[in-house]
N, C-alpha and C. Protein backbone atom coordinates (compact mmCIF):
# COMPACT_ATOMS: atom_id res chain seq x y z
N UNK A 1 -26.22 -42.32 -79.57
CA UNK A 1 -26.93 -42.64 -78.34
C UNK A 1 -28.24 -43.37 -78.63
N UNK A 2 -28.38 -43.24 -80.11
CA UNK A 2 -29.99 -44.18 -80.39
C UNK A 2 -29.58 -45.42 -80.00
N UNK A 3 -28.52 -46.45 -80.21
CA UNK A 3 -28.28 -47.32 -80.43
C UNK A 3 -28.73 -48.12 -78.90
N UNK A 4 -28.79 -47.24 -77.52
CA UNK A 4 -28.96 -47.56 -76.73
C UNK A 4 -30.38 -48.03 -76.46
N UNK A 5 -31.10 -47.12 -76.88
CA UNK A 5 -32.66 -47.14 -76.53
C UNK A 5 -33.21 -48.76 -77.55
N UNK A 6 -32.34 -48.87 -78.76
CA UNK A 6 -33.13 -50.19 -79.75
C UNK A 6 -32.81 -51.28 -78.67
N UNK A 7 -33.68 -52.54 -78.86
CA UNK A 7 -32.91 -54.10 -78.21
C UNK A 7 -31.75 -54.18 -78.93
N UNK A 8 -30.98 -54.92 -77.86
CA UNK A 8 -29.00 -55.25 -78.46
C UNK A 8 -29.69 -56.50 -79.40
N UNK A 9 -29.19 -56.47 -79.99
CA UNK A 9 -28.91 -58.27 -80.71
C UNK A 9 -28.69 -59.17 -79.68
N UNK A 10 -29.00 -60.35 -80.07
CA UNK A 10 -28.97 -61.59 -78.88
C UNK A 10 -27.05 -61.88 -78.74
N UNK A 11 -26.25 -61.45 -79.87
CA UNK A 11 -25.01 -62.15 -79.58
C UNK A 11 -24.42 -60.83 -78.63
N UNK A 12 -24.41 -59.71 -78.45
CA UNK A 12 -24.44 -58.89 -77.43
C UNK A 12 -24.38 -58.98 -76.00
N UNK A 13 -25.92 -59.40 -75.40
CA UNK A 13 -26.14 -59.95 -74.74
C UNK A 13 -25.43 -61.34 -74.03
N UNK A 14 -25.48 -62.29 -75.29
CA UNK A 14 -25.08 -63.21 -74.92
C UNK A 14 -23.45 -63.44 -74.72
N UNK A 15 -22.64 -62.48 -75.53
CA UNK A 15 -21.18 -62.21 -75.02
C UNK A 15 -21.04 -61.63 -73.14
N UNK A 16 -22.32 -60.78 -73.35
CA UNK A 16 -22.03 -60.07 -71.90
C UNK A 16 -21.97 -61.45 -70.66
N UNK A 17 -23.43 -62.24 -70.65
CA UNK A 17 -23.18 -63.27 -70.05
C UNK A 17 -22.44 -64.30 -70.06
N UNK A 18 -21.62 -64.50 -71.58
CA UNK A 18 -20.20 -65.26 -71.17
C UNK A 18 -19.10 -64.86 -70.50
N UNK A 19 -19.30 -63.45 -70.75
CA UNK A 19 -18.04 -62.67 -70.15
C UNK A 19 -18.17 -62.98 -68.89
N UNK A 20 -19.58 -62.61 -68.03
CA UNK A 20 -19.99 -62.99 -66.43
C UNK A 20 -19.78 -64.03 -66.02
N UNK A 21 -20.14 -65.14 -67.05
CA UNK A 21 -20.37 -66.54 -66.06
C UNK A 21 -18.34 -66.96 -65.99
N UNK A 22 -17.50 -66.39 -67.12
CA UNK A 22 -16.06 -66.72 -67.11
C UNK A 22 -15.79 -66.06 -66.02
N UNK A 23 -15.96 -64.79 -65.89
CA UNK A 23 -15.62 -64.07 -64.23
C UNK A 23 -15.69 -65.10 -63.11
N UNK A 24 -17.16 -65.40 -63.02
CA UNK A 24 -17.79 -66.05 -62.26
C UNK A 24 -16.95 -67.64 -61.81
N UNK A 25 -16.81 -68.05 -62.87
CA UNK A 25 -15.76 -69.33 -63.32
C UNK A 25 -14.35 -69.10 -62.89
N UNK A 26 -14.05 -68.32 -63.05
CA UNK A 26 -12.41 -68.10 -62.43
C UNK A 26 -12.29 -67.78 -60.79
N UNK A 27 -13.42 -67.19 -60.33
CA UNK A 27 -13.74 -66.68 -59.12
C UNK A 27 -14.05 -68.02 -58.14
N UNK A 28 -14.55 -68.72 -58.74
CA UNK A 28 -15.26 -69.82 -57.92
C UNK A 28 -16.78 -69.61 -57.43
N UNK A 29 -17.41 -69.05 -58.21
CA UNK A 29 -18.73 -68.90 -58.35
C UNK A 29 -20.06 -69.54 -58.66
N UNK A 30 -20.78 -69.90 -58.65
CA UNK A 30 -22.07 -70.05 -59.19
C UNK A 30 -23.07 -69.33 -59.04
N UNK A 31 -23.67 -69.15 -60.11
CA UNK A 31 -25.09 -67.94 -60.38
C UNK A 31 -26.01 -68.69 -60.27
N UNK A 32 -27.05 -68.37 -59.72
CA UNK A 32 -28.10 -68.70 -59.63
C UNK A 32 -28.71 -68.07 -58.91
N UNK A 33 -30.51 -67.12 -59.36
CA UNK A 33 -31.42 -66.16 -58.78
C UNK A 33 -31.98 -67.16 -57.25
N UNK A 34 -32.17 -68.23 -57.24
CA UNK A 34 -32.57 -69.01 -56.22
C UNK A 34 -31.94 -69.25 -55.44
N UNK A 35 -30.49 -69.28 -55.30
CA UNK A 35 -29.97 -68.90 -53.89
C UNK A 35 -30.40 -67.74 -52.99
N UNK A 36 -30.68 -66.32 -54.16
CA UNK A 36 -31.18 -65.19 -53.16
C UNK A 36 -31.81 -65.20 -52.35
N UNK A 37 -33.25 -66.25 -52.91
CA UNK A 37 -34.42 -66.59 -51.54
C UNK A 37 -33.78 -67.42 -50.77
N UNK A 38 -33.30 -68.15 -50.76
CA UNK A 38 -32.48 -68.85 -49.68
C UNK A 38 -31.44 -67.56 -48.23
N UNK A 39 -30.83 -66.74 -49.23
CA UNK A 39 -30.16 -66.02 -48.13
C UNK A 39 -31.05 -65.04 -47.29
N UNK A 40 -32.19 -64.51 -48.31
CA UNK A 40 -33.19 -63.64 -47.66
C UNK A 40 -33.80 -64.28 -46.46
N UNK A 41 -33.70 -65.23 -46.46
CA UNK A 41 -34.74 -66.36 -45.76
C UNK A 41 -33.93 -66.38 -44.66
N UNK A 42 -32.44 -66.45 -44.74
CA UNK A 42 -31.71 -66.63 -44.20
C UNK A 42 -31.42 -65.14 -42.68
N UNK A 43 -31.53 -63.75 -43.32
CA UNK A 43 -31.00 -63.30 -43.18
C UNK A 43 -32.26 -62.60 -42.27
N UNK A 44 -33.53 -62.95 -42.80
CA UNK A 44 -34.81 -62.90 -41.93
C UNK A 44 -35.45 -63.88 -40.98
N UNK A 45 -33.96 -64.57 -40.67
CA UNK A 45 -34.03 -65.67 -39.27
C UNK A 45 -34.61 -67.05 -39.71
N UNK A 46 -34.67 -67.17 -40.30
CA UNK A 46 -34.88 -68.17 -41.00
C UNK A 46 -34.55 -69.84 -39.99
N UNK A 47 -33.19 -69.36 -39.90
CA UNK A 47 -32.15 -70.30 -39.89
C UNK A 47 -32.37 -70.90 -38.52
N UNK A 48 -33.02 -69.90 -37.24
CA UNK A 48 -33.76 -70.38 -36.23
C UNK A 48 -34.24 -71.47 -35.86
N UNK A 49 -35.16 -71.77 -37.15
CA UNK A 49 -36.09 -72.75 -37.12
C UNK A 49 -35.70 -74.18 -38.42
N UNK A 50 -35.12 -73.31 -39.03
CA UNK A 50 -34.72 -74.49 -40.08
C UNK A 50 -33.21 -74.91 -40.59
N UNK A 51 -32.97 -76.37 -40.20
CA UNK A 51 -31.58 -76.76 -40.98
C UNK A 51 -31.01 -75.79 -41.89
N UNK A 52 -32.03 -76.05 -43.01
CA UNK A 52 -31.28 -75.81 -44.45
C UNK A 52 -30.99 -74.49 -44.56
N UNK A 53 -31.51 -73.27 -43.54
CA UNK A 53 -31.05 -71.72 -43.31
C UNK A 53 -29.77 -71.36 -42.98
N UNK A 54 -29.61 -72.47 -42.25
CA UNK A 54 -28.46 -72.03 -41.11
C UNK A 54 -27.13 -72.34 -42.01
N UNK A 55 -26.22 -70.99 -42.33
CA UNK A 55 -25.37 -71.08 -43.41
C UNK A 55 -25.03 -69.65 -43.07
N UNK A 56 -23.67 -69.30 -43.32
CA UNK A 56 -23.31 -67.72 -43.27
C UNK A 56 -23.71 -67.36 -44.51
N UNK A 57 -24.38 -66.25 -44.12
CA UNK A 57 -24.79 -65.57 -45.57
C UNK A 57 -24.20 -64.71 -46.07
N UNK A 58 -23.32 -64.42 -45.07
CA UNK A 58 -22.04 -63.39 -45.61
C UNK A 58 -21.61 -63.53 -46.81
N UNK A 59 -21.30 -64.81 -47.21
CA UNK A 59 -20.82 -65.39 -48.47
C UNK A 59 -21.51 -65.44 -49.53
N UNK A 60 -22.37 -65.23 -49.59
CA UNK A 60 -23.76 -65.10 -50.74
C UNK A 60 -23.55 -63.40 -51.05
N UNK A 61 -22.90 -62.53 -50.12
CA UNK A 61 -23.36 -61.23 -50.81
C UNK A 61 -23.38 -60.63 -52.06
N UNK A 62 -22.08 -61.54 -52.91
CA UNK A 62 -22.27 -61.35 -54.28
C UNK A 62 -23.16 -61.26 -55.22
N UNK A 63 -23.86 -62.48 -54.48
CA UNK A 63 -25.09 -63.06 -55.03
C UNK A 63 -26.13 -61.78 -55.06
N UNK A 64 -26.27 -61.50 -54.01
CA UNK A 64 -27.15 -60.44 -53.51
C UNK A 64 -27.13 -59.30 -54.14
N UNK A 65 -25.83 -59.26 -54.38
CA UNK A 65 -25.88 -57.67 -55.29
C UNK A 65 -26.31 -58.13 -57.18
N UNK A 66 -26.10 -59.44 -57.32
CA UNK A 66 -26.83 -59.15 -59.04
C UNK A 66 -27.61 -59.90 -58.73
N UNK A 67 -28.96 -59.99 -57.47
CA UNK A 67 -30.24 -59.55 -57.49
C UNK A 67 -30.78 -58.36 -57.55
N UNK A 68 -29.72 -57.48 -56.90
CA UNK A 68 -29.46 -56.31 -56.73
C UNK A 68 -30.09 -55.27 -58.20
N UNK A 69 -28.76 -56.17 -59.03
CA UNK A 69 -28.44 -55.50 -60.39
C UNK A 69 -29.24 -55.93 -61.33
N UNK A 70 -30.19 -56.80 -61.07
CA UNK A 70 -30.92 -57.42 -62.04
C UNK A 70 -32.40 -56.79 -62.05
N UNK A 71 -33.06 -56.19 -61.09
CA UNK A 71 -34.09 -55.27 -60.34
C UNK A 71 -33.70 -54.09 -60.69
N UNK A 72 -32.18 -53.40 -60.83
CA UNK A 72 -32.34 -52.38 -60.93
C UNK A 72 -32.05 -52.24 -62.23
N UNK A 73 -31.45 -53.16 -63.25
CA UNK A 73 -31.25 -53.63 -64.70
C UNK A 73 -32.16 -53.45 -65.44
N UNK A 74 -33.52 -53.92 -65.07
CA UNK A 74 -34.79 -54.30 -65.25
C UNK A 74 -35.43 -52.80 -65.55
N UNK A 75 -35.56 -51.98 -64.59
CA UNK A 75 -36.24 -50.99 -63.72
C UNK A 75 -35.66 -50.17 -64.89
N UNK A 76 -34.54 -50.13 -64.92
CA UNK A 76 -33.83 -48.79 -66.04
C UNK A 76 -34.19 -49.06 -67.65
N UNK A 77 -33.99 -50.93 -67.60
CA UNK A 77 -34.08 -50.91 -69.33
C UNK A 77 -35.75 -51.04 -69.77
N UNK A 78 -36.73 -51.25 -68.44
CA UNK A 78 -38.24 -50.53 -68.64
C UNK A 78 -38.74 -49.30 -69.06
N UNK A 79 -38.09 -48.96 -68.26
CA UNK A 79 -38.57 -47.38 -68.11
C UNK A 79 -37.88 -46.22 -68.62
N UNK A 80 -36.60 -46.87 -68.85
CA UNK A 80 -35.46 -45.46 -69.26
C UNK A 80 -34.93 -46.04 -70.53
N UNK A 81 -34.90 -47.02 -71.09
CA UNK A 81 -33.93 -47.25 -71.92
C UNK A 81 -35.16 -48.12 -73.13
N UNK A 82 -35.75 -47.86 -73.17
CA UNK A 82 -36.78 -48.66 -73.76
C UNK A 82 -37.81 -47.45 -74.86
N UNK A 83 -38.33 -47.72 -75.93
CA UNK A 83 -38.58 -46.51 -76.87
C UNK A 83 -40.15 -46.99 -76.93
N UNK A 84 -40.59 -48.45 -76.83
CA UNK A 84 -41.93 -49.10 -77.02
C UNK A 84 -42.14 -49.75 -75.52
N UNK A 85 -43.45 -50.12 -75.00
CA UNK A 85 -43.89 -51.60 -74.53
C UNK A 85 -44.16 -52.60 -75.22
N UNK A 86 -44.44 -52.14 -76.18
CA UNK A 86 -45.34 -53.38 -77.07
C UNK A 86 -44.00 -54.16 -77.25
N UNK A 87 -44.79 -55.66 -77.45
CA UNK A 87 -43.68 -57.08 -77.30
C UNK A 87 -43.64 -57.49 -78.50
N UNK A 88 -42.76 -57.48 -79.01
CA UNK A 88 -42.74 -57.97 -80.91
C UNK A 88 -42.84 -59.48 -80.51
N UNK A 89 -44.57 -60.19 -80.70
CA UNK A 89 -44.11 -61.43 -80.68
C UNK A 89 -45.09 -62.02 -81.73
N UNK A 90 -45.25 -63.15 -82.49
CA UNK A 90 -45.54 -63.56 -83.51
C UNK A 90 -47.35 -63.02 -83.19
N UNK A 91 -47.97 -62.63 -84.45
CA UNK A 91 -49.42 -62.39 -84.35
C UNK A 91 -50.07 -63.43 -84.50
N UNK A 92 -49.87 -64.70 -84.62
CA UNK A 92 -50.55 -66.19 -84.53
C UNK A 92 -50.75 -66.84 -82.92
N UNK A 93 -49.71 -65.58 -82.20
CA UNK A 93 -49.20 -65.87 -80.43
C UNK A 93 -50.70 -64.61 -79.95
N UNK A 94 -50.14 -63.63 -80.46
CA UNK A 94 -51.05 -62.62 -80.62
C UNK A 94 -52.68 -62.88 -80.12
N UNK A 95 -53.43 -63.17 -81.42
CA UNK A 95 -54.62 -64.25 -81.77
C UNK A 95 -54.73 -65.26 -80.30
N UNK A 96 -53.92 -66.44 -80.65
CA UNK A 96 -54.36 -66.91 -79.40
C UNK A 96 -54.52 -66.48 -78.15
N UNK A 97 -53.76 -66.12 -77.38
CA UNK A 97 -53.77 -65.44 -76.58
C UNK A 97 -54.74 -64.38 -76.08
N UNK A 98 -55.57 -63.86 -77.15
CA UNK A 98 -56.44 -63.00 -76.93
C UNK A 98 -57.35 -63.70 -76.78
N UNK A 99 -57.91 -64.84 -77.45
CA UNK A 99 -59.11 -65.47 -77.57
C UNK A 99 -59.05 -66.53 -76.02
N UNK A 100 -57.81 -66.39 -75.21
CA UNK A 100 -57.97 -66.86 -74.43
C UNK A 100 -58.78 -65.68 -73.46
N UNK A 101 -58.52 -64.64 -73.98
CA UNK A 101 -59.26 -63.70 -72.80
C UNK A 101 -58.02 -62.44 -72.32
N UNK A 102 -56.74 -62.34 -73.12
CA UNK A 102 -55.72 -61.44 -72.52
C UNK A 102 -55.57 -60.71 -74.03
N UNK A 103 -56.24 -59.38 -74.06
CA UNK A 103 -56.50 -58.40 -74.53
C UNK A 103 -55.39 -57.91 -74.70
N UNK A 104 -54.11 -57.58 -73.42
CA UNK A 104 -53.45 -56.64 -73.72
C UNK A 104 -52.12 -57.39 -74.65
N UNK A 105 -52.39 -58.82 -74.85
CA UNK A 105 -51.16 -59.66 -75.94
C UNK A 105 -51.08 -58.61 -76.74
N UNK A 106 -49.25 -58.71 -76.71
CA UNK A 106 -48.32 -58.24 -77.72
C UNK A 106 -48.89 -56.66 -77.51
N UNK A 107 -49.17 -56.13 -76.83
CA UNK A 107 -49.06 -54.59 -76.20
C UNK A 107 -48.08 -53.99 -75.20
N UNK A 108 -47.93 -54.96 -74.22
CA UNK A 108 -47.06 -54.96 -73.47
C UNK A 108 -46.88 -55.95 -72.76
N UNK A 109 -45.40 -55.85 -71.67
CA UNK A 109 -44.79 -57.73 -71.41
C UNK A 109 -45.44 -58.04 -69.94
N UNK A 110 -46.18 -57.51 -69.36
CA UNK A 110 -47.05 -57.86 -68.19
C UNK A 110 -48.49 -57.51 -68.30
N UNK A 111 -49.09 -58.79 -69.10
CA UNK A 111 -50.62 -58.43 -69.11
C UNK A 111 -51.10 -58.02 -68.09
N UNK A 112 -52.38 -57.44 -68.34
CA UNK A 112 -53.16 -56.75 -66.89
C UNK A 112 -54.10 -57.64 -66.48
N UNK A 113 -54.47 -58.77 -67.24
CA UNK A 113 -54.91 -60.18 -67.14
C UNK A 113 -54.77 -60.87 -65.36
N UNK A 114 -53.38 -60.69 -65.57
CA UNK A 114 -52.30 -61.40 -65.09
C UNK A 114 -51.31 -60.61 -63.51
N UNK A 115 -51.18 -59.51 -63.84
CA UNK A 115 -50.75 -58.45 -63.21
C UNK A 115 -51.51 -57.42 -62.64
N UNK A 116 -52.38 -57.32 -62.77
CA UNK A 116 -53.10 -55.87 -62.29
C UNK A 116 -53.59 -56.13 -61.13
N UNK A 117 -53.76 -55.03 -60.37
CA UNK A 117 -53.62 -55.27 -58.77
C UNK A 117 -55.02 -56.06 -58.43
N UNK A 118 -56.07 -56.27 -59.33
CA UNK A 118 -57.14 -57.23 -59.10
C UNK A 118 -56.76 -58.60 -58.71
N UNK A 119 -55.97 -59.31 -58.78
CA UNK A 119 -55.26 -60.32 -58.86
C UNK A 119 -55.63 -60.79 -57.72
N UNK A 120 -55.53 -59.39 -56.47
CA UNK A 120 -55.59 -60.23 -54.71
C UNK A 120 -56.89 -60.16 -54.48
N UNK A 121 -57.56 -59.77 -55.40
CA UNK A 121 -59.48 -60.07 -54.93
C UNK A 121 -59.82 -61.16 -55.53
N UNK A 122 -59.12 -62.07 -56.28
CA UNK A 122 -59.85 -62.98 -57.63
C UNK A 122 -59.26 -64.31 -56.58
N UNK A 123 -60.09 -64.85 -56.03
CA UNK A 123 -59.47 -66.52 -55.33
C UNK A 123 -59.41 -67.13 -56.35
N UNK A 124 -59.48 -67.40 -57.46
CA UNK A 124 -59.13 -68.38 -58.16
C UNK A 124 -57.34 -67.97 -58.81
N UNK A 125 -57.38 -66.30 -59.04
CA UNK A 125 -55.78 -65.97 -59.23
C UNK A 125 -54.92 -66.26 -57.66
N UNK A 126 -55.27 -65.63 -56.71
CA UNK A 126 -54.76 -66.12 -55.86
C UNK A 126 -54.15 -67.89 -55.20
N UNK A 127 -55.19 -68.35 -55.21
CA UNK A 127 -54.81 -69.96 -55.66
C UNK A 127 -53.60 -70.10 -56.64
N UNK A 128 -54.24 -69.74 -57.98
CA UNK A 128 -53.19 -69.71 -59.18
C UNK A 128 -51.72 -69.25 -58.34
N UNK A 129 -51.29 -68.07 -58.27
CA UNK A 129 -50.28 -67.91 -57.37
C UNK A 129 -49.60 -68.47 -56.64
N UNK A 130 -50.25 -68.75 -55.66
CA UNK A 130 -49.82 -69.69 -54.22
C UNK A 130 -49.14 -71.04 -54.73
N UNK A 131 -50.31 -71.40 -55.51
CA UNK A 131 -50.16 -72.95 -56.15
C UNK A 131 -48.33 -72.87 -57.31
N UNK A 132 -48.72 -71.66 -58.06
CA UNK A 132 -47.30 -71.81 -58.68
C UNK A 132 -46.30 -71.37 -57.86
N UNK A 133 -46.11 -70.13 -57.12
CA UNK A 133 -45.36 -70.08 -56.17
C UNK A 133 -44.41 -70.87 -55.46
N UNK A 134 -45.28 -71.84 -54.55
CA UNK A 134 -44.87 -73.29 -54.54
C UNK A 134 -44.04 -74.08 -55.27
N UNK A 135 -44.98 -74.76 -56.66
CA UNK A 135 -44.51 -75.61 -57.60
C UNK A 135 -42.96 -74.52 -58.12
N UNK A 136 -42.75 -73.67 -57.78
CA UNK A 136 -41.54 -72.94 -58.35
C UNK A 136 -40.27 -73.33 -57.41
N UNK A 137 -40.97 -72.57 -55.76
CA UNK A 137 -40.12 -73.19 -54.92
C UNK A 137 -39.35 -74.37 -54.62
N UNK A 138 -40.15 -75.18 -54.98
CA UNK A 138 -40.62 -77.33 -54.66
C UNK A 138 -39.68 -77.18 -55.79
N UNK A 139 -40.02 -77.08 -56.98
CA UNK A 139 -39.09 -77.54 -58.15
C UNK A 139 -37.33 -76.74 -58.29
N UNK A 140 -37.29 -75.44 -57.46
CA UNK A 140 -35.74 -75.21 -57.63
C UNK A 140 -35.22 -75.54 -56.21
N UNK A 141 -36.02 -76.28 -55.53
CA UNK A 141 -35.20 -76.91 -54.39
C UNK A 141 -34.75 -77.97 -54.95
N UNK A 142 -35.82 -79.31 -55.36
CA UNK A 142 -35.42 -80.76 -56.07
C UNK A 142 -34.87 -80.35 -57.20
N UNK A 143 -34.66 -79.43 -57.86
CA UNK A 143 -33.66 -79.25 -58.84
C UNK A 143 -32.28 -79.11 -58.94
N UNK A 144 -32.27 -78.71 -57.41
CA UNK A 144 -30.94 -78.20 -56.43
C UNK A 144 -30.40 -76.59 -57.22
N UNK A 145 -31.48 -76.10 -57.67
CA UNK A 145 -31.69 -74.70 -58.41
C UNK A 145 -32.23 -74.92 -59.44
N UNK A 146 -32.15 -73.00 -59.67
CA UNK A 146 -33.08 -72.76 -60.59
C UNK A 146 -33.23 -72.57 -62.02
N UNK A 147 -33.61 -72.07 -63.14
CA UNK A 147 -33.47 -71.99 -64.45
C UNK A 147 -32.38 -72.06 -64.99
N UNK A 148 -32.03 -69.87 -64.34
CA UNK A 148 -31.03 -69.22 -64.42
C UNK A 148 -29.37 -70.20 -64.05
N UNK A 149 -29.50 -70.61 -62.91
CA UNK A 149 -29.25 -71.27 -62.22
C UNK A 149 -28.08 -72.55 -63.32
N UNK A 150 -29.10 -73.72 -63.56
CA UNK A 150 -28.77 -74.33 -64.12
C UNK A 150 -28.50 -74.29 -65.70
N UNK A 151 -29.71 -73.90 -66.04
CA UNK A 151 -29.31 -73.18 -67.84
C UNK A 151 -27.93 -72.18 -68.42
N UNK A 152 -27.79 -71.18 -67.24
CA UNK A 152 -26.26 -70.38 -67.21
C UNK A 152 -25.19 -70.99 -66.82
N UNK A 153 -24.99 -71.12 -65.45
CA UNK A 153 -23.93 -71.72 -64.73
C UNK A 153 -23.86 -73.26 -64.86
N UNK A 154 -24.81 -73.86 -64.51
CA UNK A 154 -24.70 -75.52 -65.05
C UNK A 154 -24.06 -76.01 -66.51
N UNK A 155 -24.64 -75.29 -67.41
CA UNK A 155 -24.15 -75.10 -68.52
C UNK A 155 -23.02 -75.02 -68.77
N UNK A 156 -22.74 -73.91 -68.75
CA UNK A 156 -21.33 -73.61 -68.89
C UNK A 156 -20.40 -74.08 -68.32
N UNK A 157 -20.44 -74.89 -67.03
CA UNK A 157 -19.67 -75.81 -66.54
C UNK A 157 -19.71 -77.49 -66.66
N UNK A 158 -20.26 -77.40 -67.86
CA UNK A 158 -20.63 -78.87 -68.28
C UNK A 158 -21.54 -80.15 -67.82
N UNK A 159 -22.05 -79.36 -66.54
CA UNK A 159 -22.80 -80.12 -65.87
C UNK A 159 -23.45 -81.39 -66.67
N UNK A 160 -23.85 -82.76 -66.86
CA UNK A 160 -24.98 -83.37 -66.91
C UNK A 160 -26.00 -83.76 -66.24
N UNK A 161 -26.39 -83.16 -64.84
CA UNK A 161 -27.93 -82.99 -64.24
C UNK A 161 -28.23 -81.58 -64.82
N UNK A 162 -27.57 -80.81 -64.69
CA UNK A 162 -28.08 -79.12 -65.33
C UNK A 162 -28.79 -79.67 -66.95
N UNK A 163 -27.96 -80.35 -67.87
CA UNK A 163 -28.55 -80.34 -68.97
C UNK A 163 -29.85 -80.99 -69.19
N UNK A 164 -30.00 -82.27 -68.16
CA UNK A 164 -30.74 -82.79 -67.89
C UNK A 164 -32.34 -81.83 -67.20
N UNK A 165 -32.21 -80.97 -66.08
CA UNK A 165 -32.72 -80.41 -65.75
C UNK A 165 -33.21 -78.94 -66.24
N UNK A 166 -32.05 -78.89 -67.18
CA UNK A 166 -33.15 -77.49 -68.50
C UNK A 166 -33.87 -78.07 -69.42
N UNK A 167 -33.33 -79.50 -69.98
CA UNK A 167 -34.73 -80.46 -70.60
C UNK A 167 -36.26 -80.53 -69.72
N UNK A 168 -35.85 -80.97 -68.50
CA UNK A 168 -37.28 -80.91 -67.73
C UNK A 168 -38.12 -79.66 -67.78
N UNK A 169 -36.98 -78.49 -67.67
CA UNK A 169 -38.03 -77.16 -67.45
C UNK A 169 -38.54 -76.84 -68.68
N UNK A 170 -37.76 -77.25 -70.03
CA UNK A 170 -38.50 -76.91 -71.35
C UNK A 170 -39.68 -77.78 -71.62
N UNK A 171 -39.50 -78.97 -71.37
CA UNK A 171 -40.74 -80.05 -71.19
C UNK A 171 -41.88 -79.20 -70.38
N UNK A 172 -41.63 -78.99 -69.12
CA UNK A 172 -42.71 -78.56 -67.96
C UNK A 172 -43.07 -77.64 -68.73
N UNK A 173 -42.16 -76.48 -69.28
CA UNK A 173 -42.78 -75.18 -69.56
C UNK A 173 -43.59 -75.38 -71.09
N UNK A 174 -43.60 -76.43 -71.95
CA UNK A 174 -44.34 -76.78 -73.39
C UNK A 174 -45.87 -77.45 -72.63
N UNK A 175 -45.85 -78.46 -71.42
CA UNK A 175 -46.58 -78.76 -71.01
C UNK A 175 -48.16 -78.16 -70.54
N UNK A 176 -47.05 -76.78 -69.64
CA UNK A 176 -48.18 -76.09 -69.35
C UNK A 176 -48.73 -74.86 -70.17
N UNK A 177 -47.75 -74.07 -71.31
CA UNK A 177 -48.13 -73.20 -72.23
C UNK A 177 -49.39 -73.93 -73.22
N UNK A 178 -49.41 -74.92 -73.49
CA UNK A 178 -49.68 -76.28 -74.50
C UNK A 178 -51.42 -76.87 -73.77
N UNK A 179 -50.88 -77.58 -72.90
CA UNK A 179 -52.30 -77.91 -72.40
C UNK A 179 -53.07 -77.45 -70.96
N UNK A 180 -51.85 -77.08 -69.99
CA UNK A 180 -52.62 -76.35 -68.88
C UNK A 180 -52.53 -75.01 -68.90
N UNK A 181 -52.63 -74.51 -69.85
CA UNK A 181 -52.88 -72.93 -69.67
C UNK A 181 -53.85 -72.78 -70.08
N UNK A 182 -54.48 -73.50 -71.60
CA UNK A 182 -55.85 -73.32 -71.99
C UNK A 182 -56.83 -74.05 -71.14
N UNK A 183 -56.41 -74.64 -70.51
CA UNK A 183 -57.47 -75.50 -69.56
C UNK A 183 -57.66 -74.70 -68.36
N UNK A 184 -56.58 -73.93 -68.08
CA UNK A 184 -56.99 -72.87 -66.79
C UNK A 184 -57.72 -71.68 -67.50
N UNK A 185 -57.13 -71.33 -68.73
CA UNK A 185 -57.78 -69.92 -68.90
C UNK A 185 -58.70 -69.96 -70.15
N UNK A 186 -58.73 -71.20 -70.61
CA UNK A 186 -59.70 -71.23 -71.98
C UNK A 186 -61.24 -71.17 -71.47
C-alpha cells in the first residue's frame, strides 16, 4: 500500500491517459478542461444573451464529470494520497524564485505569494488576475481550446493546428516565466 502514497512514474500516468484519450477516440470524444466553462456558462443562462452559449449541454455531461474527477482527483491525491508538500524542483529554480520574493519555493505547490487569501486586498494581484484570467479565456477561445485540450486530444489525433498551438503555449509560457515574470515580480 506504500506504493500508493510515492509519485507513479511518468510512464504510469502517461499509459493511464493513453488508455483515456483511446476510450475517448473510439467514443467520439474530445477532452478538453475549456469546454467546461463553456457549458457552466451555459447552464447558468448564459445562452440568453449570447450566440456562442446556446448549445445543448446535455451533451457535454461527460465532460462535466472529468471536471468532476479531476477536482476530486486533485483533492484526494493532496491531501490523502500524498506523504510530502514540498515540490522536488531543481534548487537553482529554488534560489531564483526566492530572490524574487516567494519564500515558500520548493516547500509547497501553491505559494502563499500567490495564493493566500491576501490576494483580494492587493490591487495590483487583483489586476494580475483579472488581466490573466482574461488573456487565458481570449487565448482558449482563439485557440479554439485549451492546453489540455489541444496538447492531449489534438495530439493524439494528429491534429496540425493543435501541434502548432502547443508550440505557441510553450513559447508564451518561456516568454512570460523568462522575461515577464521578473519584470512583474523582480
Amino acid at each position: 500500500m506504500n506504493w500508493i502514497m510515492e509519485p507513479w512514474p511518468w510512464y504510469v500516468s502517461g499509459a493511464a491517459i493513453a488508455g483515456v484519450m483511446l476510450l475517448l477516440l473510439l467514443l467520439g470524444k474530445n477532452f478538453g478542461m475549456s469546454a467546461n466553462l463553456r457549458t457552466l456558462c451555459t447552464l447558468c443562462g448564459a445562452g440568453k444573451n449570447t450566440e456562442f452559449f446556446k448549445f445543448d449541454w446535455k451533451t457535454q455531461k461527460w465532460n462535466l464529470m472529468v471536471a468532476l474527477g479531476a477536482v476530486i482527483g486533485g483533492y484526494l491525491g493532496a491531501y490523502h494520497l500524498s506523504n510530502d508538500v514540498a515540490v522536488d524542483i531543481n534548487p537553482k529554480t529554488v534560489t531564483e524564485l526566492r530572490s524574487l520574493g516567494f519564500e515558500s519555493a520548493g516547500a509547497e505547490y501553491l505559494p502563499d505569494e500567490l495564493f493566500d487569501a491576501g490576494v483580494w486586498t492587493n490591487p495590483k494581484m487583483l489586476l494580475l488576475l483579472a488581466l490573466g484570467g482574461f488573456m487565458v479565456g481570449f487565448g482558449a477561445r482563439y485557440a479554439g481550446g485549451c492546453t489540455s485540450g489541444h496538447a492531449i486530444s489534438g495530439l493524439s489525433n494528429l491534429q496540425w493546428p493543435s501541434l502548432l498551438t502547443v508550440i505557441g503555449f510553450f513559447v508564451g509560457g518561456m516568454v512570460m516565466i523568462y522575461f515577464l515574470f521578473p519584470l512583474i515580480f523582480g
